[in-house]
Protein backbone atom coordinates (compact mmCIF):
# COMPACT_ATOMS: atom_id res chain seq x y z
CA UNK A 1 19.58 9.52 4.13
CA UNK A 2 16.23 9.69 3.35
CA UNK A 3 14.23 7.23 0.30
CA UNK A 4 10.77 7.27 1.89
CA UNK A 5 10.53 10.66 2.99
CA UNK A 6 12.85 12.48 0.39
CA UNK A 7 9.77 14.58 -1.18
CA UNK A 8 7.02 14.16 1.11
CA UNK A 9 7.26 18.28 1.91
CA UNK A 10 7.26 19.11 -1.96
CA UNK A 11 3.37 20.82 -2.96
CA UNK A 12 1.58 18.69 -5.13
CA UNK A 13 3.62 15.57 -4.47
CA UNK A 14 0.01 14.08 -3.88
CA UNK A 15 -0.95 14.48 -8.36
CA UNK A 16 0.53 12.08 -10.66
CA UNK A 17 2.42 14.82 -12.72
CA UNK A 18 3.97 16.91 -9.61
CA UNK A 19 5.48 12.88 -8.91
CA UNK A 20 6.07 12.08 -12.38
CA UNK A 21 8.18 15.39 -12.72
CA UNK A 22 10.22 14.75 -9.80
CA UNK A 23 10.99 10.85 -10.96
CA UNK A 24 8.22 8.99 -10.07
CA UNK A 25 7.51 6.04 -11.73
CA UNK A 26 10.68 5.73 -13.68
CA UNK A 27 11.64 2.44 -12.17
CA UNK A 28 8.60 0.69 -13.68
CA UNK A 29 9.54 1.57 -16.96
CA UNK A 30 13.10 0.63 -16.25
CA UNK A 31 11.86 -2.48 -14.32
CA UNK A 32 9.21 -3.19 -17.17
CA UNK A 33 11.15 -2.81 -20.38
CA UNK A 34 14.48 -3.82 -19.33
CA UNK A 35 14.26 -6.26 -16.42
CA UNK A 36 12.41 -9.75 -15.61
CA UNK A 37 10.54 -10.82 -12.76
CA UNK A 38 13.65 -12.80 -11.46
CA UNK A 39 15.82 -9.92 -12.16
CA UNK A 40 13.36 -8.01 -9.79
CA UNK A 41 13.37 -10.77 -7.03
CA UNK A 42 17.32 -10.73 -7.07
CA UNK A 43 17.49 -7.40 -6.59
CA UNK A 44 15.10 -7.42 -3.70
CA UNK A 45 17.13 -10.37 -1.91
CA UNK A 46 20.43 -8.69 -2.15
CA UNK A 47 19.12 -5.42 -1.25
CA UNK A 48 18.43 -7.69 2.51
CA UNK A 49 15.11 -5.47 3.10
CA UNK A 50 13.25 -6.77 5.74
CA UNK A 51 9.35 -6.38 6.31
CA UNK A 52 8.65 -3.45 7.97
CA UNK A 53 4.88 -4.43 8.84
CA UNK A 54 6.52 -5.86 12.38
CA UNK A 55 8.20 -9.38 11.93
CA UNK A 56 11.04 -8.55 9.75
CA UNK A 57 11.02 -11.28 7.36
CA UNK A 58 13.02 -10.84 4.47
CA UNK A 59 11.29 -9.66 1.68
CA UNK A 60 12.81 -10.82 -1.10
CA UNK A 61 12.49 -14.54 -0.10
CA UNK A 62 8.96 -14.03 0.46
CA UNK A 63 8.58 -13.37 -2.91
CA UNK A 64 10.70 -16.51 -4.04
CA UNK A 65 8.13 -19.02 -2.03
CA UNK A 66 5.64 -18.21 -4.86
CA UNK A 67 5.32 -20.78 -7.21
CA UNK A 68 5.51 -19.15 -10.53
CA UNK A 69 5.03 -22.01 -12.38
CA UNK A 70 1.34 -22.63 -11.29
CA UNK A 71 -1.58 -22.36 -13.24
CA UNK A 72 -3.27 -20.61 -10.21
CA UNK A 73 -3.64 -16.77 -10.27
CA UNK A 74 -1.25 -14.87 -8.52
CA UNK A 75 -2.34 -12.35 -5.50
CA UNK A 76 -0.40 -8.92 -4.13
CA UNK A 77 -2.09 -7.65 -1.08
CA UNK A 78 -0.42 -4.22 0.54
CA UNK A 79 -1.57 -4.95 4.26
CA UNK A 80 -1.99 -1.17 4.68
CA UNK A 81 -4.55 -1.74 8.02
CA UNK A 82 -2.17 -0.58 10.46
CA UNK A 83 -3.79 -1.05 13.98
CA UNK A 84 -0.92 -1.23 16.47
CA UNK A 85 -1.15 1.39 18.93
CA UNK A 86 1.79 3.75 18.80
CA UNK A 87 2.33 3.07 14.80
CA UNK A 88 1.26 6.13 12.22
CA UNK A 89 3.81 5.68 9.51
CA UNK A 90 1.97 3.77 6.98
CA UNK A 91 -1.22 6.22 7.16
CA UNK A 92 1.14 9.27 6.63
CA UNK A 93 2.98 8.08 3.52
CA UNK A 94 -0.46 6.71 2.14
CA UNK A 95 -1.89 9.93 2.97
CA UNK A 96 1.33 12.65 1.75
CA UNK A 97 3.02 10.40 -0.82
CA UNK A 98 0.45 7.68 -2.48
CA UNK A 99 1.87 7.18 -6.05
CA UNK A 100 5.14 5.36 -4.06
CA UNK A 101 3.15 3.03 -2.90
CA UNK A 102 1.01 2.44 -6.68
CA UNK A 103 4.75 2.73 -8.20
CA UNK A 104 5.95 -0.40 -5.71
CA UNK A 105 2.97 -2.22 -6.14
CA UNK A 106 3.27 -2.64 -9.91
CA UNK A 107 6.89 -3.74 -9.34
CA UNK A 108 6.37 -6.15 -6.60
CA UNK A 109 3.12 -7.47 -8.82
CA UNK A 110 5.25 -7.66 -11.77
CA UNK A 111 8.08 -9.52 -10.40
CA UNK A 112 5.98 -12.44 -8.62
CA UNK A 113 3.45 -12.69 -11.80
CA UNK A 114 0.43 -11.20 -10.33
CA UNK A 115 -2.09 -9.67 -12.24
CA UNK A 116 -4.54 -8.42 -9.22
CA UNK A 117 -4.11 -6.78 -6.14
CA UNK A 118 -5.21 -5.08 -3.22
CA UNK A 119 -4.57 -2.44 -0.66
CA UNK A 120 -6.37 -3.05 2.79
CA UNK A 121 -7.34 -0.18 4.22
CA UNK A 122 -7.98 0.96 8.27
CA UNK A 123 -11.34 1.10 8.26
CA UNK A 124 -11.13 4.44 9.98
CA UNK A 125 -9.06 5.76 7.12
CA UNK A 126 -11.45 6.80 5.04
CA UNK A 127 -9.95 10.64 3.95
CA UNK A 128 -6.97 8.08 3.27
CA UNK A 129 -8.79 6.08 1.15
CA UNK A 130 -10.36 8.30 -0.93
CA UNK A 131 -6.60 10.20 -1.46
CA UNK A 132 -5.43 6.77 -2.50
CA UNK A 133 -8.53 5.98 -4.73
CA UNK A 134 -7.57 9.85 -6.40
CA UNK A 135 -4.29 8.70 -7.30
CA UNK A 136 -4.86 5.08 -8.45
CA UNK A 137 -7.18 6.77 -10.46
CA UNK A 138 -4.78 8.99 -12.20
CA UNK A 139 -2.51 5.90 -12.47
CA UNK A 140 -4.85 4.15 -14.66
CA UNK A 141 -5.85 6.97 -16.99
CA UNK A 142 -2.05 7.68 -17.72
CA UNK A 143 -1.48 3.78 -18.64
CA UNK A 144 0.36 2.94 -15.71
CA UNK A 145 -2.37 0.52 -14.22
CA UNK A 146 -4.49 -1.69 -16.28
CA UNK A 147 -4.34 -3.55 -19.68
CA UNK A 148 -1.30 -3.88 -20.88
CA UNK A 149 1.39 -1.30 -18.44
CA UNK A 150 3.62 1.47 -21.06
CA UNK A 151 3.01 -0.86 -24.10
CA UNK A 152 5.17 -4.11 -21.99
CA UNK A 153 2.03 -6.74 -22.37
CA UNK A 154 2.39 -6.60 -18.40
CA UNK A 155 -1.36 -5.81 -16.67
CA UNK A 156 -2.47 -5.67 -13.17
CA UNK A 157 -5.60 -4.27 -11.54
CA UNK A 158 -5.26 -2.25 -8.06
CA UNK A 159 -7.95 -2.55 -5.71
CA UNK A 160 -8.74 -0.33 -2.47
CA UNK A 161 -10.44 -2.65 -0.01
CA UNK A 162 -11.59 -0.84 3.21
CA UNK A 163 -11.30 -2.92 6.56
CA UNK A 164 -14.04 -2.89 9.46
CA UNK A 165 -11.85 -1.59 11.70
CA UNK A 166 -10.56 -4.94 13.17
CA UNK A 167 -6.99 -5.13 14.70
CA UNK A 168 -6.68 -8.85 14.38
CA UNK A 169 -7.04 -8.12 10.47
CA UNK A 170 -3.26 -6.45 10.75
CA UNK A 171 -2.56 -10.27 10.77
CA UNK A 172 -1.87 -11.30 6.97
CA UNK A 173 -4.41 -14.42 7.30
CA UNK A 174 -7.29 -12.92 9.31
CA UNK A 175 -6.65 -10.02 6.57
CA UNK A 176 -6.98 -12.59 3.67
CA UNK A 177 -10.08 -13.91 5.21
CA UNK A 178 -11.63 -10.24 5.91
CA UNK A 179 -10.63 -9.41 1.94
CA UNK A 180 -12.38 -12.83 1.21
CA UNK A 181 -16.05 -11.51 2.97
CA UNK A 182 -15.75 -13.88 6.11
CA UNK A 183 -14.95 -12.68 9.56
CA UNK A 184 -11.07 -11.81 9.81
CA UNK A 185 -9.97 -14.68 12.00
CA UNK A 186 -6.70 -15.60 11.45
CA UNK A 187 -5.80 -19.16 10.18
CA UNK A 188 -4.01 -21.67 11.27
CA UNK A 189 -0.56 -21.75 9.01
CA UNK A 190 0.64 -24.32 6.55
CA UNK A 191 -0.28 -24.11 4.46
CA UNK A 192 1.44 -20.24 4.19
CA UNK A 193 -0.25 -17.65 1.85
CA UNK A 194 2.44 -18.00 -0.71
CA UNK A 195 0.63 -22.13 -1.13
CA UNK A 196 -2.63 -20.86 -0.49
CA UNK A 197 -3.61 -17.53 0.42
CA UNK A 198 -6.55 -15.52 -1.13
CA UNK A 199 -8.83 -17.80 -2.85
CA UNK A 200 -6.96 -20.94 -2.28
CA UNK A 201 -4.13 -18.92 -4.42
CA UNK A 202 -0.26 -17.72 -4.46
CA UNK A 203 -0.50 -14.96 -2.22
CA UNK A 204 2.23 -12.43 -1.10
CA UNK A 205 1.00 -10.11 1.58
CA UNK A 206 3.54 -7.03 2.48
CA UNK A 207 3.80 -4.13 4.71
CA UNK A 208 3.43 -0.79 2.86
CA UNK A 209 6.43 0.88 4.13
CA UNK A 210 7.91 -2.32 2.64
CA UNK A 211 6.67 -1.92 -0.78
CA UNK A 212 7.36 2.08 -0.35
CA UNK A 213 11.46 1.03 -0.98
CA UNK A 214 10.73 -0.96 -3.65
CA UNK A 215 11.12 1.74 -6.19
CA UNK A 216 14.21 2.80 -4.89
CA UNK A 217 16.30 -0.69 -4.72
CA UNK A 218 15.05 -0.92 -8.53
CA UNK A 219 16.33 2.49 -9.76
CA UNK A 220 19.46 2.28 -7.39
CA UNK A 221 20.20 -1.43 -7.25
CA UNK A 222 20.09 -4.13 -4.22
CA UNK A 223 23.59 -3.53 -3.35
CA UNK A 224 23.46 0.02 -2.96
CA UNK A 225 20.46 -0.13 -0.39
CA UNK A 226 22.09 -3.13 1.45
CA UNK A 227 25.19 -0.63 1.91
CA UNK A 228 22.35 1.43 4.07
CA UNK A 229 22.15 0.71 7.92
CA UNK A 230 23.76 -2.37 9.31
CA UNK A 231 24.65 -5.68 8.18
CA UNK A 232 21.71 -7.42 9.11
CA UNK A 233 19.11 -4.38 9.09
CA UNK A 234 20.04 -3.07 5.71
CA UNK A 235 18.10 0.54 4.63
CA UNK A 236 16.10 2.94 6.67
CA UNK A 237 13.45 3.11 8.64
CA UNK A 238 10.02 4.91 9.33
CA UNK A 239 9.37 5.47 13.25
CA UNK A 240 6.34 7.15 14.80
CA UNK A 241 7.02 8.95 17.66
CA UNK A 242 4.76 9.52 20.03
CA UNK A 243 4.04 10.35 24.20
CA UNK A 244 6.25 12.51 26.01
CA UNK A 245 8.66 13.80 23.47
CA UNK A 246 9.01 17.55 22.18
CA UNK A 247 8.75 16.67 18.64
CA UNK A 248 6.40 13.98 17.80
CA UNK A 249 5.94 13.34 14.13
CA UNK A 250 7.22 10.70 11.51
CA UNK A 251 11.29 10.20 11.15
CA UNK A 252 12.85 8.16 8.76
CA UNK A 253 16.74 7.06 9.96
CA UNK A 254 19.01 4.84 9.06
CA UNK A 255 18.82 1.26 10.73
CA UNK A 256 21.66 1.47 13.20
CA UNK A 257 20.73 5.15 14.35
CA UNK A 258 21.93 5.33 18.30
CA UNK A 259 18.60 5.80 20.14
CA UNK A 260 20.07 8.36 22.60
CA UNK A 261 20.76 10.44 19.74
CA UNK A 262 17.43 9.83 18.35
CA UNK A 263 15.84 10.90 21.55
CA UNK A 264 17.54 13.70 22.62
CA UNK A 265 18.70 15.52 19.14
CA UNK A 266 16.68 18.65 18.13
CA UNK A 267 16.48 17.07 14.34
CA UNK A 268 14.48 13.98 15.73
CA UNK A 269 12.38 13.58 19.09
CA UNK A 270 13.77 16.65 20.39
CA UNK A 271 14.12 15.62 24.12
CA UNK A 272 11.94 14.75 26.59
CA UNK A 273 8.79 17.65 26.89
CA UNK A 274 8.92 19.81 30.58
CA UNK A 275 12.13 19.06 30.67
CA UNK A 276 11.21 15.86 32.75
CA UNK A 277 13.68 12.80 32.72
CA UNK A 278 12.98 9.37 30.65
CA UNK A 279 11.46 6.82 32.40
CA UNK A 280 10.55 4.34 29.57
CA UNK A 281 9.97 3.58 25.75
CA UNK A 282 7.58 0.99 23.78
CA UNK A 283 10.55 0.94 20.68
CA UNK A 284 7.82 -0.99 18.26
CA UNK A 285 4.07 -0.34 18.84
CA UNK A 286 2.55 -1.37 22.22
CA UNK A 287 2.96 -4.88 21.46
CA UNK A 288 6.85 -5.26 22.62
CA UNK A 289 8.35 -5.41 25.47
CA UNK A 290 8.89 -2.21 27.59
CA UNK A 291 12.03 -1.00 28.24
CA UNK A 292 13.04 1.54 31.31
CA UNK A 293 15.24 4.28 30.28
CA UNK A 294 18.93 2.69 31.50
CA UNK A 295 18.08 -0.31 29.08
CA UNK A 296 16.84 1.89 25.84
CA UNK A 297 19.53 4.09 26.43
CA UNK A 298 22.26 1.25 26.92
CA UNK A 299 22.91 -2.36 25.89
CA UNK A 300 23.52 -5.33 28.78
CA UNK A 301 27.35 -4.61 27.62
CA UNK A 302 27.24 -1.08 27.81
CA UNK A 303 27.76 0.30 24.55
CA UNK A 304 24.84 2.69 22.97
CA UNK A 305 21.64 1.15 21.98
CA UNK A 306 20.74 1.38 18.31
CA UNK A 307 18.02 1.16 16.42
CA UNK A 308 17.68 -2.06 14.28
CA UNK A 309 16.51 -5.03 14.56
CA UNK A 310 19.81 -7.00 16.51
CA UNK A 311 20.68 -4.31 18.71
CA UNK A 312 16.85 -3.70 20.34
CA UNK A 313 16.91 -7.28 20.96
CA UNK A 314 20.06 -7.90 22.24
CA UNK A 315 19.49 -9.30 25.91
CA UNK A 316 16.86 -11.21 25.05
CA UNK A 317 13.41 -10.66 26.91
CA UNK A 318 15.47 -9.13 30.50
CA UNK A 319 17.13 -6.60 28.57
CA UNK A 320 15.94 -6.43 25.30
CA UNK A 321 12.87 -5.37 23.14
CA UNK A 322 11.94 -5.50 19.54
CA UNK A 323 11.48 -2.72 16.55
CA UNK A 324 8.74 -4.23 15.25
CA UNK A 325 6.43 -1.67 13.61
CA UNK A 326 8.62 0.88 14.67
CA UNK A 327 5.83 2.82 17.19
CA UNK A 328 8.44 4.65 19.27
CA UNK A 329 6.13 5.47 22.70
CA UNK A 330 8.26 7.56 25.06
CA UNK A 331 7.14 8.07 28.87
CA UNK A 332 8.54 10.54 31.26
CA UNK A 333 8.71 10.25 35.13
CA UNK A 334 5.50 11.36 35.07
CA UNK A 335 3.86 8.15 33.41
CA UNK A 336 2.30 5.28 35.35
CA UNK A 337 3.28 1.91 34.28
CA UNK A 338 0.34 0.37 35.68
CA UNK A 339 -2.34 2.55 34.21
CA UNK A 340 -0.61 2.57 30.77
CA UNK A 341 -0.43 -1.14 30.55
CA UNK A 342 -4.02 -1.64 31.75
CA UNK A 343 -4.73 0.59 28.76
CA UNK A 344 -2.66 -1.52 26.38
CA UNK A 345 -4.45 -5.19 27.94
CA UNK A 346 -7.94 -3.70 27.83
CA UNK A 347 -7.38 -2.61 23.49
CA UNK A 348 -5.93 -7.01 23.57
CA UNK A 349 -9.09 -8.18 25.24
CA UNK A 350 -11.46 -5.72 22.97
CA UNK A 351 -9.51 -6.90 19.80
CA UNK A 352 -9.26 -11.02 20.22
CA UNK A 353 -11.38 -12.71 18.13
CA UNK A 354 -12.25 -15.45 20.62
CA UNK A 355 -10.75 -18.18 18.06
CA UNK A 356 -8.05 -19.28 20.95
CA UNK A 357 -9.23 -20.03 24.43
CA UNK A 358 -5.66 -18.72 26.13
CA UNK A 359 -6.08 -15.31 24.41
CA UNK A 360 -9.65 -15.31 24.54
CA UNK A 361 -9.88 -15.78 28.60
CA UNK A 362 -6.83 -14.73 29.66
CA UNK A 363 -6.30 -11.03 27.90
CA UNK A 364 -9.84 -10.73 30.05
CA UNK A 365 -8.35 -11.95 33.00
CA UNK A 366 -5.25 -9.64 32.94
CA UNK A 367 -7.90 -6.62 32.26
CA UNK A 368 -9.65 -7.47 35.82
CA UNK A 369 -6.32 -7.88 37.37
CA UNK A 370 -5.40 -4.99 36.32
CA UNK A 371 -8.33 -2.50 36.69
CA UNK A 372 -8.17 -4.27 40.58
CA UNK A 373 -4.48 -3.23 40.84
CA UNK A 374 -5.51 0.51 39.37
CA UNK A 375 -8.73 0.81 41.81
CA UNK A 376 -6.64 0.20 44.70
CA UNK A 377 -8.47 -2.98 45.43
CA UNK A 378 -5.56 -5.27 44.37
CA UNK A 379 -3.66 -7.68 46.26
CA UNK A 380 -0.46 -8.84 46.01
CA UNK A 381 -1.05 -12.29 44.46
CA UNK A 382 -2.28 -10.17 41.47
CA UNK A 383 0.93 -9.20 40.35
CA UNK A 384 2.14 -12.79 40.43
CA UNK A 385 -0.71 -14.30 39.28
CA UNK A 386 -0.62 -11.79 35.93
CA UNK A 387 2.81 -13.21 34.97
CA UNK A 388 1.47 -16.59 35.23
CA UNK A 389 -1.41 -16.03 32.88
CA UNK A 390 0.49 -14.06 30.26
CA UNK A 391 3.24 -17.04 30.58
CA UNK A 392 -0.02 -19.56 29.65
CA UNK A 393 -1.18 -16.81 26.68
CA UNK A 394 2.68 -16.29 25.44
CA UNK A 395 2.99 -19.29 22.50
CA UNK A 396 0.05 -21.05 22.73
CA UNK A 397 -2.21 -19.14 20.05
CA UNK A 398 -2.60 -19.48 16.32
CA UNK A 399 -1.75 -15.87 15.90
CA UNK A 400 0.73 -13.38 17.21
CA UNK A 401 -2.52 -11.30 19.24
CA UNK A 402 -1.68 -13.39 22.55
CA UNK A 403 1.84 -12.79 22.57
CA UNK A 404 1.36 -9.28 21.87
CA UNK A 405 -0.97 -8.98 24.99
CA UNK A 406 1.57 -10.97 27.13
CA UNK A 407 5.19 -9.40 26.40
CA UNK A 408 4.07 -6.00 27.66
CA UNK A 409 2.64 -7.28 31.15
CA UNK A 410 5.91 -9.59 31.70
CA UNK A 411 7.80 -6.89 30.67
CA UNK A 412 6.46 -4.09 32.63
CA UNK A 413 6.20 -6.46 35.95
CA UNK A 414 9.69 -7.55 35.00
CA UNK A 415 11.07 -4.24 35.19
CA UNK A 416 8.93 -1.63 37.11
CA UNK A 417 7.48 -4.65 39.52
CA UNK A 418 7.78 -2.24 43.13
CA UNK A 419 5.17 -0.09 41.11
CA UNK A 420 2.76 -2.94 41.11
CA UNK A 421 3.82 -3.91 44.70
CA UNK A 422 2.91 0.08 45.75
CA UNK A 423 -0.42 0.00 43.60
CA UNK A 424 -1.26 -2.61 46.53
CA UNK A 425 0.24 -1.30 49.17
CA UNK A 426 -0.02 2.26 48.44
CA UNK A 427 -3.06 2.74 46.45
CA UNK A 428 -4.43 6.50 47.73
CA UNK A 429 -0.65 7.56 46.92
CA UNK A 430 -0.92 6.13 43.70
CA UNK A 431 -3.89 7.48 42.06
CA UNK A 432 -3.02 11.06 43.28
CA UNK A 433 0.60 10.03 41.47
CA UNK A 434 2.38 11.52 44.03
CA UNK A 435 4.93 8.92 44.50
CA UNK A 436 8.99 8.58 43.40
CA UNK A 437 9.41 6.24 40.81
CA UNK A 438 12.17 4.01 42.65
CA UNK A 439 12.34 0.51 40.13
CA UNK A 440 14.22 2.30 37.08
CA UNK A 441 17.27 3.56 37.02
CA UNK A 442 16.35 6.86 35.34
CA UNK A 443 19.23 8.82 33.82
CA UNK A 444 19.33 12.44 34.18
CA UNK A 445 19.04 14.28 30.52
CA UNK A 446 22.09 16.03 30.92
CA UNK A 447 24.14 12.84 31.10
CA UNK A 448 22.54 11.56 27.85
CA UNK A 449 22.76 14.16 25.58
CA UNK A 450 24.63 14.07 22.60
């Protein structure tokens, strides 16, 4: 089923009218005329949408931490900066479909009181930016934004803010303090934004894919879209595929979609390019866990792996991974585990902001380690002495950065740890990759097929 995607192909979706004519917009005036803010905020909850920015927290509760009854102006922020490696979803629907995202954030301003808000933009998305500035544009000139929305005494201004380009910023403090005009460090929480976020103020900050199903659980109903995926990861999904797959590219399934299928079928990834086998997948941006191919393929009880949020993580940090953004990295047989992660630690030590001393020395450290271990002038303490300094990073920083830098060395060491071991051992071998990977149990294709 698709709600995100179901008219991205049509010509002209881009223009207010071509969106218009094809139903856009229609749930603010239902949502407007007929419906109060806590009608909206019910309907959220019992839809059970989750944010899709990476954590998962549900949405609708979000919205009820905001004190309505405060004097204090109210603050929507679409966190639209999208930095994690492996994760393109957000640019594309900004970029093929923008009046969704206007149309959700007039209902998700409307139903926690605000009358200002913001979309932070990638700094590096500036064709993006100007595409969304087109149609916020035409939003305002047709009465949909501004003074007084279709005649309902409801207003709210949309702002495009542009980012510097700052990963960190993807967190929805260090975001709030960027939007502010300080340097986007995060901040320690409580107080949360919805106490004091942007100015001191109420403050809900969301995901855009999040606020993208907002105008469907309106028109449709919360039930209806909590009848979508699972139990506890209700609707559908945008994943951005990536690495060694035949068909890269954007998919939107339903939450509880079997990842073999999603791998291997010629609607989705379309199997694995060269015909080479599976040797590993990054399920959520290059901030979770790794997972070898017997593990993404398979739960620790044997039954198929799906997509959503309980099944990825079932067998906790051994066996499991997380959705998170949904930046579905493949690798084939081909891939080196040690070079790739060395490119993921090196992006964590460029990005920190310094503001913790674990994340701060220690994403360094592991970037030495680990250019040592790729050089060939590694020893075996190294790999050791990595999963001791991610274990000191892992927990003890004010913002998720650190533990985004550690999961994916435990992780890979975890699993793929006689790679390492031959990096040290083996190290001419290694850089001409001319070696059998021998620490993951690597299906054939033909057995996983659908």
């Amino acid at each position: 089923m698709k709600i995100l995607l179901n008219h991205i192909d049509v010509p002209g979706i881009q223009n207010l009218n071509t969106y218009r004519r094809l139903g856009g917009y229609s749930s603010v005036e239902k949502a407007l005329k007929t419906m109060t803010p806590p009608d909206i905020i019910k309907e959220v909850k019992e839809s059970g949408l989750r944010g899709r920015g990476g954590a998962g927290f549900p949405t609708g509760l979000k919205w009820f931490f905001i004190d309505r009854s405060s004097s204090r102006q109210v603050y929507l922020i679409c966190n639209a900066d999208e930095g994690e490696p492996g994760t393109f979803k957000d640019r594309f629907m900004m970029q093929y479909n923008p009046h969704l995202l206007i149309e959700g954030m007039i209902l998700s301003g409307y139903a926690i009181g605000a009358t200002t808000a913001y979309i932070y933009v990638r700094g590096e998305l500036f064709s993006v930016m100007r595409i969304l500035e087109k149609a916020i544009g035409e939003a305002y000139q047709s009465g949909l934004l501004g003074k007084n929305i279709l005649g309902t005494g409801y207003s709210l201004d949309l702002h495009c803010h542009p980012g510097a380009g700052s990963y960190i910023c993807g967190e929805e403090t260090a975001l709030i303090e960027s939007l502010e005009g300080k340097r986007g460090n995060p901040r320690i929480k409580p107080p949360f934004p919805a106490i004091a976020g942007l100015y001191g103020c109420p403050t809900v900050v969301n995901n855009v894919e999040t606020i993208c199903n907002i105008p469907w659980i309106i028109n449709n109903g919360g039930e209806a879209y909590a009848r979508i995926g699972t139990e506890k990861s209700p609707g559908t999904k945008l994943i951005s595929v990536s690495g060694h797959v035949n068909r890269p590219g954007v998919y939107e399934i339903e939450l509880g979609f079997p990842v073999n299928e999603f791998l291997f079928s010629n609607d989705y990834c379309g199997g694995i390019r060269n015909d080479h086998r599976l040797k590993a997948v990054i399920a959520g941006g290059s901030s979770v866990p790794v997972l070898p191919a017997d593990l993404i393929l398979r739960t620790p009880q044997g039954g198929p792996r799906l997509l959503s949020y309980e099944s990825l993580s079932e067998g906790g940090f051994e066996k499991g991974t997380m959705l998170g953004s949904g930046g579905f990295i493949v690798m084939d047989e081909t891939t080196c585990i040690v070079r790739n992660l060395l490119n993921f630690v090196r992006f964590y030590h460029h990005e920190s902001c310094g503001q913790c001393s674990p994340c701060r020395e220690g994403t360094g450290w592991m970037n030495k380690i680990l250019n040592r271990l790729e050089n060939g002038t590694g020893n075996i303490r190294d790999i050791d002495l990595l999963v001791s300094i991610a274990g000191n990073i892992e927990g003890n920083t004010i913002c998720p950065l650190g533990d985004s830098s550690a999961w994916p060395v435990k992780s890979a060491i975890h699993h793929f740890r006689q790679e390492f071991e031959w990096h040290v051992f083996e190290p001419l071998a290694c850089r001409k990759q001319i070696f059998e990977i021998k620490s993951a149990k690597v299906p054939d294709n033909e057995n996983i097929k659908t």
